[in-house]
Each structure stands twice: as C-alpha cells, then as structure tokens.
C-alpha atoms as a PDB file:
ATOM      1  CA  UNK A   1     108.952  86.344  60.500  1.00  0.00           C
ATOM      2  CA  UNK A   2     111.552  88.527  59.879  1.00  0.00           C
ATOM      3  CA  UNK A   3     111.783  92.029  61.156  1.00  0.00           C
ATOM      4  CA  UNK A   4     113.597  95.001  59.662  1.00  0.00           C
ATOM      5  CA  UNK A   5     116.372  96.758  61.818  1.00  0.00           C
ATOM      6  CA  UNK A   6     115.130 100.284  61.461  1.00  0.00           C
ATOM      7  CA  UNK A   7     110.996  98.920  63.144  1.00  0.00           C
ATOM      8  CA  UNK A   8     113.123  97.128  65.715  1.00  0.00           C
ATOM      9  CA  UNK A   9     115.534 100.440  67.071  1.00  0.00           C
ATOM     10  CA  UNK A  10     111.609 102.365  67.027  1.00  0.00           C
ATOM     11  CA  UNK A  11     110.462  99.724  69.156  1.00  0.00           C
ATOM     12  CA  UNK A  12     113.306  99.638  71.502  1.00  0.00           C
ATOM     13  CA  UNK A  13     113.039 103.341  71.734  1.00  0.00           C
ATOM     14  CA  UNK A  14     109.651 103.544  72.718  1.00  0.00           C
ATOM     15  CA  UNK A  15     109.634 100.822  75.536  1.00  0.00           C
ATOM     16  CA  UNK A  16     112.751 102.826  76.424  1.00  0.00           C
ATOM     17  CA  UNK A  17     110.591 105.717  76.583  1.00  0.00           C
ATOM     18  CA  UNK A  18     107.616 103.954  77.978  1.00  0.00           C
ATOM     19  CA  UNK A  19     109.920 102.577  81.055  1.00  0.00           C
ATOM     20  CA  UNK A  20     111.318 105.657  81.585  1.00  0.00           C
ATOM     21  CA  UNK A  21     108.023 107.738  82.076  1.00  0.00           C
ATOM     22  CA  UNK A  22     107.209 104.241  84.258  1.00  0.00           C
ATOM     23  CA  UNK A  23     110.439 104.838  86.795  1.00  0.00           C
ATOM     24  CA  UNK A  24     109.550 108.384  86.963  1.00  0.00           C
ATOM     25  CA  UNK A  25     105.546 108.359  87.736  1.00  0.00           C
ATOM     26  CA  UNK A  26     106.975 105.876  90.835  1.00  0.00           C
ATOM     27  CA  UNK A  27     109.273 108.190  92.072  1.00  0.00           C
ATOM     28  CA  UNK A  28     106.734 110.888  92.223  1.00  0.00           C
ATOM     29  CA  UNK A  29     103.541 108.776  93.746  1.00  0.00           C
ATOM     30  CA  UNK A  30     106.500 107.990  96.389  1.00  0.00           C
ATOM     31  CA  UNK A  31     107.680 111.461  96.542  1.00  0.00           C
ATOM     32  CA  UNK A  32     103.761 112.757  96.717  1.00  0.00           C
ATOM     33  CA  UNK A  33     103.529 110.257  99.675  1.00  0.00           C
ATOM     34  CA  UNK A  34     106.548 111.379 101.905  1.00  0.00           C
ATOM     35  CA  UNK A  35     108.657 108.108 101.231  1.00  0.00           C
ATOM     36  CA  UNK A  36     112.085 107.519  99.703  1.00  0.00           C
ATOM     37  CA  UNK A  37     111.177 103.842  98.551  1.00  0.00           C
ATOM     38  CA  UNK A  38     108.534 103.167  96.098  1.00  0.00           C
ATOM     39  CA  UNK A  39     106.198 100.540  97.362  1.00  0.00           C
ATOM     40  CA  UNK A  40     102.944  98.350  95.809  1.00  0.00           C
ATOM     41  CA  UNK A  41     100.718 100.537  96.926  1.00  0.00           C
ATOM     42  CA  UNK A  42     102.611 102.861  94.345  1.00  0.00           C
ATOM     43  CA  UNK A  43     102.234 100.219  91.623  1.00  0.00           C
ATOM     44  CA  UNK A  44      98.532  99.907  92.128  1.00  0.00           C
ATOM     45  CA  UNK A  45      97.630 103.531  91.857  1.00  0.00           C
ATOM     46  CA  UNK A  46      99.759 103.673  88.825  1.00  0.00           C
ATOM     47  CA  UNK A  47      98.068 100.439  87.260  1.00  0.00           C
ATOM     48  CA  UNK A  48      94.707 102.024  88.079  1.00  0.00           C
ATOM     49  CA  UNK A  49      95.310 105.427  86.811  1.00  0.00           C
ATOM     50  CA  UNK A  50      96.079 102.907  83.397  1.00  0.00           C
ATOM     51  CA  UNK A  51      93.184 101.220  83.304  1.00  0.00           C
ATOM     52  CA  UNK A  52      94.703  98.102  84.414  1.00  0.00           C
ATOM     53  CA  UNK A  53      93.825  97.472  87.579  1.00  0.00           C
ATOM     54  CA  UNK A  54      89.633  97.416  88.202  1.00  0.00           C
ATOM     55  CA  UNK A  55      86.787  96.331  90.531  1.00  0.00           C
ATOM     56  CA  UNK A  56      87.119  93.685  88.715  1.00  0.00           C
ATOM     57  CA  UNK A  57      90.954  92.964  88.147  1.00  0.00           C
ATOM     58  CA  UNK A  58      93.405  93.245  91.198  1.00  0.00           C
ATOM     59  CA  UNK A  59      96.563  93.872  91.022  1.00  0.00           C
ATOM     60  CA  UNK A  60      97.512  90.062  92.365  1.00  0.00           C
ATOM     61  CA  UNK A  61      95.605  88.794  89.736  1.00  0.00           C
ATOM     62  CA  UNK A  62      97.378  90.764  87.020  1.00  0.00           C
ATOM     63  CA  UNK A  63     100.965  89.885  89.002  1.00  0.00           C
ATOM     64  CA  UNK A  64      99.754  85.570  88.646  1.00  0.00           C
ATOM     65  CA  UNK A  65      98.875  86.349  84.927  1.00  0.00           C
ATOM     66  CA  UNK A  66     101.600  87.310  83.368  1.00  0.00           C
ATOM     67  CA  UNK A  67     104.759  86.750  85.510  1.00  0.00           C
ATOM     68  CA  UNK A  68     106.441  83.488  86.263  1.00  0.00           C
ATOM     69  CA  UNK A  69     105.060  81.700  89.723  1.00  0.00           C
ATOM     70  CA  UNK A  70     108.705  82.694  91.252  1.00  0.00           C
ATOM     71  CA  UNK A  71     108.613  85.548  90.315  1.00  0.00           C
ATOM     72  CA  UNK A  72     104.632  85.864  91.642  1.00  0.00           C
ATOM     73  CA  UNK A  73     105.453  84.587  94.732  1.00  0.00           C
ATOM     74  CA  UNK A  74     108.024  87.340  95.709  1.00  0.00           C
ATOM     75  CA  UNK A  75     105.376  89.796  94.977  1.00  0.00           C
ATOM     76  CA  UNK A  76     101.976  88.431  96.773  1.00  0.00           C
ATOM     77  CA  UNK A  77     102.551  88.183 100.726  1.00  0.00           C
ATOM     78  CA  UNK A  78     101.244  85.737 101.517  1.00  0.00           C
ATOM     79  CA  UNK A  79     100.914  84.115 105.436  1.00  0.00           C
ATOM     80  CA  UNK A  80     102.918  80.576 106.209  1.00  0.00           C
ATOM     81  CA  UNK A  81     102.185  78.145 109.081  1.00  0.00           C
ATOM     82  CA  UNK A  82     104.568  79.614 111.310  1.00  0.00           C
ATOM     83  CA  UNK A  83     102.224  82.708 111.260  1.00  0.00           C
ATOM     84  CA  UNK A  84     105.030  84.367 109.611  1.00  0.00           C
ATOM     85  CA  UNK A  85     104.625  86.746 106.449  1.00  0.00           C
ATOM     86  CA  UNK A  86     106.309  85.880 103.493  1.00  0.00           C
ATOM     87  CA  UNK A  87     108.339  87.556 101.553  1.00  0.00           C
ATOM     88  CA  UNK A  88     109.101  89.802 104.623  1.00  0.00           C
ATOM     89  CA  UNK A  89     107.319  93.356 103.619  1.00  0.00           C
END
C-alpha cells in the first residue's frame, strides 16, 4: 500500500515526540531515585504507569514478545552453570 509523504513526516514526528517524552520520563524516575544511570527498575515503573506492565504481564514477558531472542537475552539476567550472572548487571 502506498503511503503519502505528508501522513509519513506526521508519523515520524510523533514517534519523535513520543521517544522524546520516553528519554525524558527515564531521566527523571533516575533523577527522583538519586542515580545518574537509568536502570530496569526505571523501565518497569514507566511500563506500569502505561498500562503495560500488570499482575498479569511482566516486564520479561513483554521484553520475549516483541524483541529479537538476542536482543532478549541481553535484557533478562539470567544465572549460568558457573553460578555466574549473565549479562553482568
């Protein structure tokens, strides 16, 4: 299906703004916290204040639905036989 150039430049600008309001309610749940460094923990709370994240739906679950399993598995600690966690938190 073709799409006209003008709805394209409105979507780009509103996942441009969507991002952007993203980034900056990070920064503040880290800010809020006392950290320089934006962790999950500041993902979660953001994906719960969105309705996205339930009783019912984790976070990990949501991460193993929609991204790549690479890209899942740098995400999800998760504990190897060497007793080691991986990725290193």
């Amino acid at each position: 299906m073709r799409v006209a150039k003008d709805a394209i430049k409105e979507v780009m600008k509103v996942s441009e703004t969507y991002w952007d309001n993203l980034c900056a309610d990070l920064e503040a749940y880290a800010r809020h916290a006392g950290r320089k460094r934006i962790q999950m923990a500041d993902f979660e709370l953001l994906f719960k204040r969105q309705g996205y994240v339930t009783e019912k739906t984790s976070l990990n679950s949501l991460i193993r639905r929609y991204l790549p399993w690479e890209e899942a598995d740098k995400l999800i600690p998760v504990i190897g036989a060497d007793s080691k966690i991986y990725p290193k938190l």
